[in-house]
PDB file of N, CA and C in Angstrom:
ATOM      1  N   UNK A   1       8.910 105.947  80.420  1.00  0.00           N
ATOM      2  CA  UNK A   1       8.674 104.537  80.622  1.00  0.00           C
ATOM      3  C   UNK A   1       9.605 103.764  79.697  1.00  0.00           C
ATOM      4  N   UNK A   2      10.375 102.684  79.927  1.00  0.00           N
ATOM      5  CA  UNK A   2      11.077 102.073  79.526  1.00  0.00           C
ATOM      6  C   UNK A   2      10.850 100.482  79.019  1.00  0.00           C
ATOM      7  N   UNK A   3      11.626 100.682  78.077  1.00  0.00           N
ATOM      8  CA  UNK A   3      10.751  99.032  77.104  1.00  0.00           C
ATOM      9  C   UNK A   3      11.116  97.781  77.526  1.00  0.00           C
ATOM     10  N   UNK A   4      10.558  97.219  78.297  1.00  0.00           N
ATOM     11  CA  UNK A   4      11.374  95.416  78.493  1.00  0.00           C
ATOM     12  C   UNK A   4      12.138  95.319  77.572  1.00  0.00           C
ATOM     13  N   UNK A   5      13.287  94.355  77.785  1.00  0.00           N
ATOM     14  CA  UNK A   5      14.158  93.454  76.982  1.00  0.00           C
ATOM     15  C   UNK A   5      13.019  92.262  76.190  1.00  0.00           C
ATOM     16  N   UNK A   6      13.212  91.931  75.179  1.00  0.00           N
ATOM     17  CA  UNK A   6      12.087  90.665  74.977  1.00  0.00           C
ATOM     18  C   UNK A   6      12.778  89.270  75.432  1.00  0.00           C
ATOM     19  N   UNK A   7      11.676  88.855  75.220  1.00  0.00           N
ATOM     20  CA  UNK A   7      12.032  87.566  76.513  1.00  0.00           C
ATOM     21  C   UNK A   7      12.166  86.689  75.478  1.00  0.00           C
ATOM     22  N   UNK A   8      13.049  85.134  75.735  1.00  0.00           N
ATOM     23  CA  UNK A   8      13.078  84.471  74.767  1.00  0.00           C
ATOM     24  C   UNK A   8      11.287  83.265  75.013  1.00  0.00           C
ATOM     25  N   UNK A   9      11.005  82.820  73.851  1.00  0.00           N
ATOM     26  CA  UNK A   9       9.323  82.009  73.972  1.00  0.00           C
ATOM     27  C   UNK A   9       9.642  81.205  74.940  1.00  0.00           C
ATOM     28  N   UNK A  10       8.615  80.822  76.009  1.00  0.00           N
ATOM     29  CA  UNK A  10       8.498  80.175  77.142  1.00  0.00           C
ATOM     30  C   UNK A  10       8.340  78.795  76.281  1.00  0.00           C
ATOM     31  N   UNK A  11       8.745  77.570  76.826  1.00  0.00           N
ATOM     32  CA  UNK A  11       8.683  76.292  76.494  1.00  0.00           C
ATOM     33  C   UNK A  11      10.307  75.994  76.411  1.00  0.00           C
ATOM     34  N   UNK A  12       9.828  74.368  76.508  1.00  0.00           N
ATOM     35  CA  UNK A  12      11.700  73.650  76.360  1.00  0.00           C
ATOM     36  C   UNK A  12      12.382  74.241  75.117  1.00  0.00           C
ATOM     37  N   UNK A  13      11.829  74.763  74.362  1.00  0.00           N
ATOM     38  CA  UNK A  13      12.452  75.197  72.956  1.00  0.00           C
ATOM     39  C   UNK A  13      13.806  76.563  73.329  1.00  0.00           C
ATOM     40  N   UNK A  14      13.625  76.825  74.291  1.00  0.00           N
ATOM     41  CA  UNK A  14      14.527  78.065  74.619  1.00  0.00           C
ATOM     42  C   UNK A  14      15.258  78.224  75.947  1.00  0.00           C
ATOM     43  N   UNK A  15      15.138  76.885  76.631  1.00  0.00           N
ATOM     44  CA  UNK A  15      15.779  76.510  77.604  1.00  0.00           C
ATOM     45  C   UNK A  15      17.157  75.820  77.342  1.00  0.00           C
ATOM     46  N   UNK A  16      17.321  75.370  76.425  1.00  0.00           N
ATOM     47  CA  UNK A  16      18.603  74.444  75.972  1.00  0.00           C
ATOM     48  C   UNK A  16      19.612  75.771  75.948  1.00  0.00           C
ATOM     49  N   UNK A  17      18.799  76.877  75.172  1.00  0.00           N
ATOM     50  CA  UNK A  17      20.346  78.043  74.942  1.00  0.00           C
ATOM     51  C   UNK A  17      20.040  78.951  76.077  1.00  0.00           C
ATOM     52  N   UNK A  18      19.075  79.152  77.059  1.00  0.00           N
ATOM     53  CA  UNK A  18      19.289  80.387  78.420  1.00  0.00           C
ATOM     54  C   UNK A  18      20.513  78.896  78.848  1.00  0.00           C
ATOM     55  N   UNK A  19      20.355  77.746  79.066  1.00  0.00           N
ATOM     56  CA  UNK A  19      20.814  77.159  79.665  1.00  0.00           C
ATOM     57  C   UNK A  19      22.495  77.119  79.320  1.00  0.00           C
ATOM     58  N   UNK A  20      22.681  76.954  78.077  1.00  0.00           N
ATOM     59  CA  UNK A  20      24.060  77.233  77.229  1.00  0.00           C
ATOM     60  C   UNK A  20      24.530  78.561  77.898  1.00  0.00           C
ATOM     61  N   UNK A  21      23.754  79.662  77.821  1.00  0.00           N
ATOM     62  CA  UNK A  21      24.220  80.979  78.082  1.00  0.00           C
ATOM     63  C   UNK A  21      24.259  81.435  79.785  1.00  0.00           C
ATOM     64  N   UNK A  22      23.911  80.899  80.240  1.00  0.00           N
ATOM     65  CA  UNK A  22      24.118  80.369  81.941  1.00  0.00           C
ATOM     66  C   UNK A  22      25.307  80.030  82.396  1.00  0.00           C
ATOM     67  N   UNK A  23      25.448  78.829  81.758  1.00  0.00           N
ATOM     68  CA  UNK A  23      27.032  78.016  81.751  1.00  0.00           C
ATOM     69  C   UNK A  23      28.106  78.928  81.498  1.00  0.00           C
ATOM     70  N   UNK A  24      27.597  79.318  79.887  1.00  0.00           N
ATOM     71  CA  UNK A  24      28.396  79.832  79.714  1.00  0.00           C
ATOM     72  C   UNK A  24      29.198  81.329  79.962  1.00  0.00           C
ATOM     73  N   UNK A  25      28.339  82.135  80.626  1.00  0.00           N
ATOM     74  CA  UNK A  25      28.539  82.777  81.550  1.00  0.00           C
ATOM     75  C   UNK A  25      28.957  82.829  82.488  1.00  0.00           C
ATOM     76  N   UNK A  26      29.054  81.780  83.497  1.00  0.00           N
ATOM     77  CA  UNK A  26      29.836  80.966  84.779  1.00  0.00           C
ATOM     78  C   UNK A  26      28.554  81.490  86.022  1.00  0.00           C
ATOM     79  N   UNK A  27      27.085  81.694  85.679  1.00  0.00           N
ATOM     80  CA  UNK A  27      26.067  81.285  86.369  1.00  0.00           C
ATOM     81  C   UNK A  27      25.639  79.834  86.752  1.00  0.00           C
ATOM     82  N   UNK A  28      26.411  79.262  87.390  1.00  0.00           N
ATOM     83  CA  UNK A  28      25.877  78.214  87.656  1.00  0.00           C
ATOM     84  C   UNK A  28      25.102  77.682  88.619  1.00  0.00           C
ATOM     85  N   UNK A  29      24.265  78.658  89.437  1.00  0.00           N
ATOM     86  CA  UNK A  29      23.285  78.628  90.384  1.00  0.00           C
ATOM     87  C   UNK A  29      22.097  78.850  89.533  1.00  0.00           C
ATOM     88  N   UNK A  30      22.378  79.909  87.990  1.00  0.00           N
ATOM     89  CA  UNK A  30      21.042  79.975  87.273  1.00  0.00           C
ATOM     90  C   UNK A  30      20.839  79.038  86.577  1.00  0.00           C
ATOM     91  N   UNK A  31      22.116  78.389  86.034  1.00  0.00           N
ATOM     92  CA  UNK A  31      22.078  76.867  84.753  1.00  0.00           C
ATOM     93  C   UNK A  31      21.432  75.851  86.060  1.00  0.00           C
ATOM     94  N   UNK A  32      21.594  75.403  86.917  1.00  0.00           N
ATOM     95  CA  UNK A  32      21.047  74.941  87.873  1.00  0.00           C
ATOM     96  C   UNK A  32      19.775  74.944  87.684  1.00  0.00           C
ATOM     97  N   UNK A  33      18.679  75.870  88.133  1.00  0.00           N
ATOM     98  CA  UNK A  33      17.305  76.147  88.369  1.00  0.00           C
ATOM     99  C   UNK A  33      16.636  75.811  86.748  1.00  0.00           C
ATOM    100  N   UNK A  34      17.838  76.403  85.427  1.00  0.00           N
ATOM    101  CA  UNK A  34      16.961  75.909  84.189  1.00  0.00           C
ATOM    102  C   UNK A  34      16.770  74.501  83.829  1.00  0.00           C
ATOM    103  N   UNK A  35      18.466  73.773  84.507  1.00  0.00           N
ATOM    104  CA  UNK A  35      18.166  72.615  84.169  1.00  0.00           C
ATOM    105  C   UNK A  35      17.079  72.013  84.843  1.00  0.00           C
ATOM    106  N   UNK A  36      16.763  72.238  85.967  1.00  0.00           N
ATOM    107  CA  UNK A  36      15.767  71.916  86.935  1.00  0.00           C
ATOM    108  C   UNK A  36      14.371  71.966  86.434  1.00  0.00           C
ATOM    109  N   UNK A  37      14.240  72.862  85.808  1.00  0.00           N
ATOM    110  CA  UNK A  37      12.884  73.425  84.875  1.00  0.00           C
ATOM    111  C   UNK A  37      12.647  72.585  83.219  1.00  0.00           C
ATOM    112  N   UNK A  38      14.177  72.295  82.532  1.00  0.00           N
ATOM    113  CA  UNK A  38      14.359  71.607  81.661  1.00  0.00           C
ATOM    114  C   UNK A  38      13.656  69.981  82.129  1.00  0.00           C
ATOM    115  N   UNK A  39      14.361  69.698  83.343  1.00  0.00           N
ATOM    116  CA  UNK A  39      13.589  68.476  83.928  1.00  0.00           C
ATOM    117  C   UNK A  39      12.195  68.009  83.764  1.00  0.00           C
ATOM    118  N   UNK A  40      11.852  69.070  84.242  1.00  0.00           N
ATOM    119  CA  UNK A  40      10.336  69.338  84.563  1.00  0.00           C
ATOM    120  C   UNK A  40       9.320  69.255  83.302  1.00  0.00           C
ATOM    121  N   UNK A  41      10.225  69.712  82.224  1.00  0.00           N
ATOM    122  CA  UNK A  41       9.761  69.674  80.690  1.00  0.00           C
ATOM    123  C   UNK A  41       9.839  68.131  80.427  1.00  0.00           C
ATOM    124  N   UNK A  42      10.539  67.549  80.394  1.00  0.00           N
ATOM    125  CA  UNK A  42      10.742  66.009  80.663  1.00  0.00           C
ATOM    126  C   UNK A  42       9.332  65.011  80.842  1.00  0.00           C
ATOM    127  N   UNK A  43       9.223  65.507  82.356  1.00  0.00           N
ATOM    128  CA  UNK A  43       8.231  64.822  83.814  1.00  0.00           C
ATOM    129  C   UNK A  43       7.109  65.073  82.858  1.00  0.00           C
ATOM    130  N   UNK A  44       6.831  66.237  82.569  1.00  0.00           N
ATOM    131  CA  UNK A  44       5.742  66.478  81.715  1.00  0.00           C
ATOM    132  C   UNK A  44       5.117  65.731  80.711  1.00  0.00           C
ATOM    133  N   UNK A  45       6.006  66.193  79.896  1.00  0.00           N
ATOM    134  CA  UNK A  45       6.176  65.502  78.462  1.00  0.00           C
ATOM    135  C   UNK A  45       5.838  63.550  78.646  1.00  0.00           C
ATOM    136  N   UNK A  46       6.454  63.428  79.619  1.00  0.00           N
ATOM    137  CA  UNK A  46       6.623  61.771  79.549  1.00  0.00           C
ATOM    138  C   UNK A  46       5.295  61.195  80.088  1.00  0.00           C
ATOM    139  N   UNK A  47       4.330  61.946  80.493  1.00  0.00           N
ATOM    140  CA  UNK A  47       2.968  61.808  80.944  1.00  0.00           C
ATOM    141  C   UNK A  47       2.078  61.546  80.099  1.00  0.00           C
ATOM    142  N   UNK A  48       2.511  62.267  78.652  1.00  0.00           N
ATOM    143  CA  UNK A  48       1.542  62.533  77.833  1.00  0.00           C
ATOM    144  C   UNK A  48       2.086  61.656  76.638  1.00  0.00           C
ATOM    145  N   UNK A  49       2.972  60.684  76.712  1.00  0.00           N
ATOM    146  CA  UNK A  49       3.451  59.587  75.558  1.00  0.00           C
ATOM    147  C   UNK A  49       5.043  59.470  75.678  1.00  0.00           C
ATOM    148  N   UNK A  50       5.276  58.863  74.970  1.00  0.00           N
ATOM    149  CA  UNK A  50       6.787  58.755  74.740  1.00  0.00           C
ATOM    150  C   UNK A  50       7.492  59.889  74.154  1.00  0.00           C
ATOM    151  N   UNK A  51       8.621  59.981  75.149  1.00  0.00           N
ATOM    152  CA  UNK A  51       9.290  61.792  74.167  1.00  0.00           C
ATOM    153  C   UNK A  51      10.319  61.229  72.981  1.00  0.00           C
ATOM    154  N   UNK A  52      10.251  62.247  71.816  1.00  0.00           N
ATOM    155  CA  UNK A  52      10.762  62.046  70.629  1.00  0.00           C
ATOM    156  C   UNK A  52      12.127  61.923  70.715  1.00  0.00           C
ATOM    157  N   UNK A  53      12.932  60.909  70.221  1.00  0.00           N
ATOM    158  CA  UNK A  53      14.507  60.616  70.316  1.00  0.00           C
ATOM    159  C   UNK A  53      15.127  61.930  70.089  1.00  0.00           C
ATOM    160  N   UNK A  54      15.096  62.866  69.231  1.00  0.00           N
ATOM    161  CA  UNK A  54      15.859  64.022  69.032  1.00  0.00           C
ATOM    162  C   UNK A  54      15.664  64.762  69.917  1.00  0.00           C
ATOM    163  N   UNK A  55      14.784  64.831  71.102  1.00  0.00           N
ATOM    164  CA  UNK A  55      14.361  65.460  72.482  1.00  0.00           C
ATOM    165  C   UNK A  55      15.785  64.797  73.273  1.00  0.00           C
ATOM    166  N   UNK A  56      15.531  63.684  73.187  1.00  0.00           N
ATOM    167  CA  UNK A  56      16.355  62.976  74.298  1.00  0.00           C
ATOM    168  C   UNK A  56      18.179  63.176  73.716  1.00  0.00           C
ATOM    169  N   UNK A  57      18.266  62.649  72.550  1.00  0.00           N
ATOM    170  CA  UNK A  57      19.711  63.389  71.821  1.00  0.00           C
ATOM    171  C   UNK A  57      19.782  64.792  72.290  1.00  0.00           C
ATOM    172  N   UNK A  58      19.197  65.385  71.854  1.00  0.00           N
ATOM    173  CA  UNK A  58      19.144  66.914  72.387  1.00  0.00           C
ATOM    174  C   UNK A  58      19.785  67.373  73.951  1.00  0.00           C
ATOM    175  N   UNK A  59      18.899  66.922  74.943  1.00  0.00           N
ATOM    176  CA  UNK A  59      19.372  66.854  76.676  1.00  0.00           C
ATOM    177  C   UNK A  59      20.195  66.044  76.659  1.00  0.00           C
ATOM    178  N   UNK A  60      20.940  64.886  75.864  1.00  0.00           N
ATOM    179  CA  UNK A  60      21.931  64.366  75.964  1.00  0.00           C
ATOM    180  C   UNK A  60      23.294  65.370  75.633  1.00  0.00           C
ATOM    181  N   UNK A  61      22.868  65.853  74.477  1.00  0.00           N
ATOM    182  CA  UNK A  61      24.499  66.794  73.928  1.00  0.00           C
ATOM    183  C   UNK A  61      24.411  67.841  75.187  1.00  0.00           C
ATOM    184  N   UNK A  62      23.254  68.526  75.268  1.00  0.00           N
ATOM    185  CA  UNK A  62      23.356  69.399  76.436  1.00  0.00           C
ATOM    186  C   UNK A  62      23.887  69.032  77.510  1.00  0.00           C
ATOM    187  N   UNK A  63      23.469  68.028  78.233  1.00  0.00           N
ATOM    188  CA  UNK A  63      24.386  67.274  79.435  1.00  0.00           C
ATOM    189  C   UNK A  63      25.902  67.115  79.241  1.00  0.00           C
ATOM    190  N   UNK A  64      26.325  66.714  77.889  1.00  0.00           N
ATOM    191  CA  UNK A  64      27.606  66.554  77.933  1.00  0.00           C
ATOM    192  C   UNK A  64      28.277  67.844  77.449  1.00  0.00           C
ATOM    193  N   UNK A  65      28.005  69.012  77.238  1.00  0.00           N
ATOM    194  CA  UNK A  65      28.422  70.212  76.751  1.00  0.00           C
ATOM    195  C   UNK A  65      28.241  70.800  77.844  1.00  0.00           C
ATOM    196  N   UNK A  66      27.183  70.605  79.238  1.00  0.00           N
ATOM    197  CA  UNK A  66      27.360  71.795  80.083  1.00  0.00           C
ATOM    198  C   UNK A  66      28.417  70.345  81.109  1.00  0.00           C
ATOM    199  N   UNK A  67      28.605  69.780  81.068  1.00  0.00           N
ATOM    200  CA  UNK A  67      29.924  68.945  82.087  1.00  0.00           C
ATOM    201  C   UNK A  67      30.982  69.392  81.748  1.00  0.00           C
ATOM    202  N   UNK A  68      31.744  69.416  80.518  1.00  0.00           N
ATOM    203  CA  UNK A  68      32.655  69.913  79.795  1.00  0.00           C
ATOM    204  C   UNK A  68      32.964  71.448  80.298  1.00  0.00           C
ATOM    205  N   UNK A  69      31.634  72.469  80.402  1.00  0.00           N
ATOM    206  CA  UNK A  69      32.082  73.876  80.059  1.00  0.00           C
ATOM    207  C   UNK A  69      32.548  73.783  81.633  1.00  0.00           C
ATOM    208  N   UNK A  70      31.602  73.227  82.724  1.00  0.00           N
ATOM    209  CA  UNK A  70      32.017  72.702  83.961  1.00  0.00           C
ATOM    210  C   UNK A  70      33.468  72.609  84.263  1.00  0.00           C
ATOM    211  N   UNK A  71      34.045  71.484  83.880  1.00  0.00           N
ATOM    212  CA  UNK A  71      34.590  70.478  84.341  1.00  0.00           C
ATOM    213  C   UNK A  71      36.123  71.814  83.846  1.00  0.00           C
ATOM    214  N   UNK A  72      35.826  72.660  82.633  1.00  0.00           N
ATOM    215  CA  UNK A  72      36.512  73.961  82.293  1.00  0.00           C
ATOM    216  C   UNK A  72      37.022  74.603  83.265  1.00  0.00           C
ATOM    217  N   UNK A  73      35.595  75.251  83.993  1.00  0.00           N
ATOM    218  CA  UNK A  73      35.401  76.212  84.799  1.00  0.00           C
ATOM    219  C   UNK A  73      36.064  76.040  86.010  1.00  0.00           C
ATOM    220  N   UNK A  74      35.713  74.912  86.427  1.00  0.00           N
ATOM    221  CA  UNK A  74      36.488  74.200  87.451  1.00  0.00           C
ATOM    222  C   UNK A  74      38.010  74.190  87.323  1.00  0.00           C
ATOM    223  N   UNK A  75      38.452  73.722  86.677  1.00  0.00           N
ATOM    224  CA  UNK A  75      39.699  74.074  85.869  1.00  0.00           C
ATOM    225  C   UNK A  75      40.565  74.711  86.409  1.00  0.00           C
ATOM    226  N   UNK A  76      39.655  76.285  85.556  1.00  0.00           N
ATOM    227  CA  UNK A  76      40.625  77.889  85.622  1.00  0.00           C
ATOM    228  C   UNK A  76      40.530  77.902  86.732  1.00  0.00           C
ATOM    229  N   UNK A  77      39.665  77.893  87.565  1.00  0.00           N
ATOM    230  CA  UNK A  77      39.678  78.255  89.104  1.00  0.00           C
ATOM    231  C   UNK A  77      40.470  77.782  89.928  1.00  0.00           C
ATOM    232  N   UNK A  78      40.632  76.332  89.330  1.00  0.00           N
ATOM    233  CA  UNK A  78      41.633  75.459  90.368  1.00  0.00           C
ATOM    234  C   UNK A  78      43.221  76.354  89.761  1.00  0.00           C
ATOM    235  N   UNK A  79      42.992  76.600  88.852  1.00  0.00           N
ATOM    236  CA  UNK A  79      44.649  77.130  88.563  1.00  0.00           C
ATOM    237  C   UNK A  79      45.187  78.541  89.182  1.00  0.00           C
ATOM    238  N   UNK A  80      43.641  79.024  88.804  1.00  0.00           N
ATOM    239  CA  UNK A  80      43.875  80.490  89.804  1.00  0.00           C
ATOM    240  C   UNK A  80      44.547  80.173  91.209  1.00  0.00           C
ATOM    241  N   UNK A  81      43.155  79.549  91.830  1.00  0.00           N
ATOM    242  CA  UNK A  81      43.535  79.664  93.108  1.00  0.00           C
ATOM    243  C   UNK A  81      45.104  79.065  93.629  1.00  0.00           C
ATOM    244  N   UNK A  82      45.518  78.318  92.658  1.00  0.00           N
ATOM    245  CA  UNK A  82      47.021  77.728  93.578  1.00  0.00           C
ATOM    246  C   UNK A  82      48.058  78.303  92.524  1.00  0.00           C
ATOM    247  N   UNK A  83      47.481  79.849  91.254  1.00  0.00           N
ATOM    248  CA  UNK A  83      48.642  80.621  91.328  1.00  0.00           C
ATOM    249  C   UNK A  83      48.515  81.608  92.662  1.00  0.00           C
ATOM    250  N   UNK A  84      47.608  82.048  93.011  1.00  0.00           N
ATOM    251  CA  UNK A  84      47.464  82.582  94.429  1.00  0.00           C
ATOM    252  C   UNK A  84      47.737  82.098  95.583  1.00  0.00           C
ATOM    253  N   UNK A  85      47.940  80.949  96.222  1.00  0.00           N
ATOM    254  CA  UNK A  85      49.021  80.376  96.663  1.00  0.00           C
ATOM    255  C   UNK A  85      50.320  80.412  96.845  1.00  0.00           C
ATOM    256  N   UNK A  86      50.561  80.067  95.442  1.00  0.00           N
ATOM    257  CA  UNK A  86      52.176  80.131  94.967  1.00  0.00           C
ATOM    258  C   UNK A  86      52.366  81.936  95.305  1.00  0.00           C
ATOM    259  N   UNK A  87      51.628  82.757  94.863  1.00  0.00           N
ATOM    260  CA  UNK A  87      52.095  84.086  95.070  1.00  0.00           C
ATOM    261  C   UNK A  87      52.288  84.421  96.388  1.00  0.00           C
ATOM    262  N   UNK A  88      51.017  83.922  97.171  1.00  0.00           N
ATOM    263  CA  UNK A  88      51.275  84.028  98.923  1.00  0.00           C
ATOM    264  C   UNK A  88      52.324  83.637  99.724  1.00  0.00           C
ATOM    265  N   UNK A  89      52.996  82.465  98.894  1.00  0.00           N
ATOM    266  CA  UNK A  89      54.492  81.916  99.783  1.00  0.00           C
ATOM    267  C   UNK A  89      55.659  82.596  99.263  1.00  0.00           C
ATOM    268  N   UNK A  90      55.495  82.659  98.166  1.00  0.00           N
ATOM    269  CA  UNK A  90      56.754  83.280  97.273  1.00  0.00           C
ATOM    270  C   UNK A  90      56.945  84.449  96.768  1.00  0.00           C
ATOM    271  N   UNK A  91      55.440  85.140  96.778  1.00  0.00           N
ATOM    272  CA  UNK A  91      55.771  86.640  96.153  1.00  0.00           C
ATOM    273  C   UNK A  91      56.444  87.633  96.957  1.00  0.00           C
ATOM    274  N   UNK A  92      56.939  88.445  96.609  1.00  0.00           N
ATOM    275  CA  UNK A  92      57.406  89.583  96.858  1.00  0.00           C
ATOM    276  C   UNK A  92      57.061  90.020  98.248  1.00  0.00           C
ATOM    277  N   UNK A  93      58.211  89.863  99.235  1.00  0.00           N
ATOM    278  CA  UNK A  93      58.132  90.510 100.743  1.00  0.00           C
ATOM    279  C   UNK A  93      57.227  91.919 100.791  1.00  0.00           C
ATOM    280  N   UNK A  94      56.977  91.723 101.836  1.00  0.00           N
ATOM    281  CA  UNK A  94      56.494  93.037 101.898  1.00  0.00           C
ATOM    282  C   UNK A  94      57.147  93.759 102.493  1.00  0.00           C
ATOM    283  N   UNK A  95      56.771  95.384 102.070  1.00  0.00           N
ATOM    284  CA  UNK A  95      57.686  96.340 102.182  1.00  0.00           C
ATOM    285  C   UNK A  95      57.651  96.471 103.648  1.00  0.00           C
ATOM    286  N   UNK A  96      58.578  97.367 104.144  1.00  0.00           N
ATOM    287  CA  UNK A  96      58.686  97.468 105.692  1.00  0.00           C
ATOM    288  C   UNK A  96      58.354  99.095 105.569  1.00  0.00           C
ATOM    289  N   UNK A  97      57.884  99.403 106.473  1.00  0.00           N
ATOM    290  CA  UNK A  97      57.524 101.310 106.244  1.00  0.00           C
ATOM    291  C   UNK A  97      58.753 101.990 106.497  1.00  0.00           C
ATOM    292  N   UNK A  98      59.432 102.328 105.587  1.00  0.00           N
ATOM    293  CA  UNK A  98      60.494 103.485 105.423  1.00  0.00           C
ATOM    294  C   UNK A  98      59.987 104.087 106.958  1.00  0.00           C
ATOM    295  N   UNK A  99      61.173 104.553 107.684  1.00  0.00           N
ATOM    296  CA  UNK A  99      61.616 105.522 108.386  1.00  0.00           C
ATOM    297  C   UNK A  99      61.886 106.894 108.112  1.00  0.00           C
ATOM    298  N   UNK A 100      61.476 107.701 108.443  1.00  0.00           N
ATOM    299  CA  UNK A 100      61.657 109.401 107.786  1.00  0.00           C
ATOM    300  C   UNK A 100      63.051 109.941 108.645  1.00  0.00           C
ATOM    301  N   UNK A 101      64.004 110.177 107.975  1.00  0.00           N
ATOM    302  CA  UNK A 101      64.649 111.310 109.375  1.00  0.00           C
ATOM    303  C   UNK A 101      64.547 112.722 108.114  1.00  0.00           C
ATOM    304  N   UNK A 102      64.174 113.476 109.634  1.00  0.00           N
ATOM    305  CA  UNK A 102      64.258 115.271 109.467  1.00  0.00           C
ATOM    306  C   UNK A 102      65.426 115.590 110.011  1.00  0.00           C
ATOM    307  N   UNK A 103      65.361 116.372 109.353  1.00  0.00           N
ATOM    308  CA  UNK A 103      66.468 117.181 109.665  1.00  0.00           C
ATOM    309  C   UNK A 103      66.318 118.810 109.428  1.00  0.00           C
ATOM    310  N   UNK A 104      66.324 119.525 110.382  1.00  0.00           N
ATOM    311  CA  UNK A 104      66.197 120.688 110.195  1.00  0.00           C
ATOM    312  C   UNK A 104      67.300 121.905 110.370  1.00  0.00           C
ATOM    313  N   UNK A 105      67.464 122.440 109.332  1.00  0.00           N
ATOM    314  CA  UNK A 105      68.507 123.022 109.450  1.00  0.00           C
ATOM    315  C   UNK A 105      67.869 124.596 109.896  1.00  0.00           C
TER     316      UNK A 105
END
């Protein structure tokens, strides 16, 4: 029998870094669903009084740190894809299949 991984504590307290480590991973279908859940910590929270400014600073740096790692990601990809391009028009012909002659003596 094999031991779970431990999980990081459930609450907004450990969503800011799965969420960092999402991004930063280039999961962005999973940073998606946390921020979604981060939200939700929000909706919550704002039911039960006013949320504390260093809450809101907090999802602020996060917002602008996962746009950035984004706006990155987006980036490399865009560069990839139109060096792959450039390789498709310009690279190297392709070979033609050699012809064999036999010859038998």
């Amino acid at each position: 029998m094999s031991e779970a991984a431990p999980r990081e504590p459930p609450g907004p307290g450990g969503l800011p870094q799965r969420i960092r480590k999402a991004v930063a991973s280039g999961e962005f279908p999973k940073a998606r669903l946390l921020w979604e859940e981060y939200g939700e910590t929000f909706r919550t929270g704002r039911l039960r009084g006013p949320l504390p400014l260093g809450r809101l600073a907090e999802a602020r740096e996060l917002a602008r740190w996962t746009r950035m790692a984004a706006l990155s990601a987006r980036a490399h990809a865009q560069a990839r894809l139109n060096q792959i391009a450039v390789a498709q028009k310009y690279g190297c012909p392709q070979e033609q299949p050699r012809t064999r002659i036999m010859a038998r003596f």
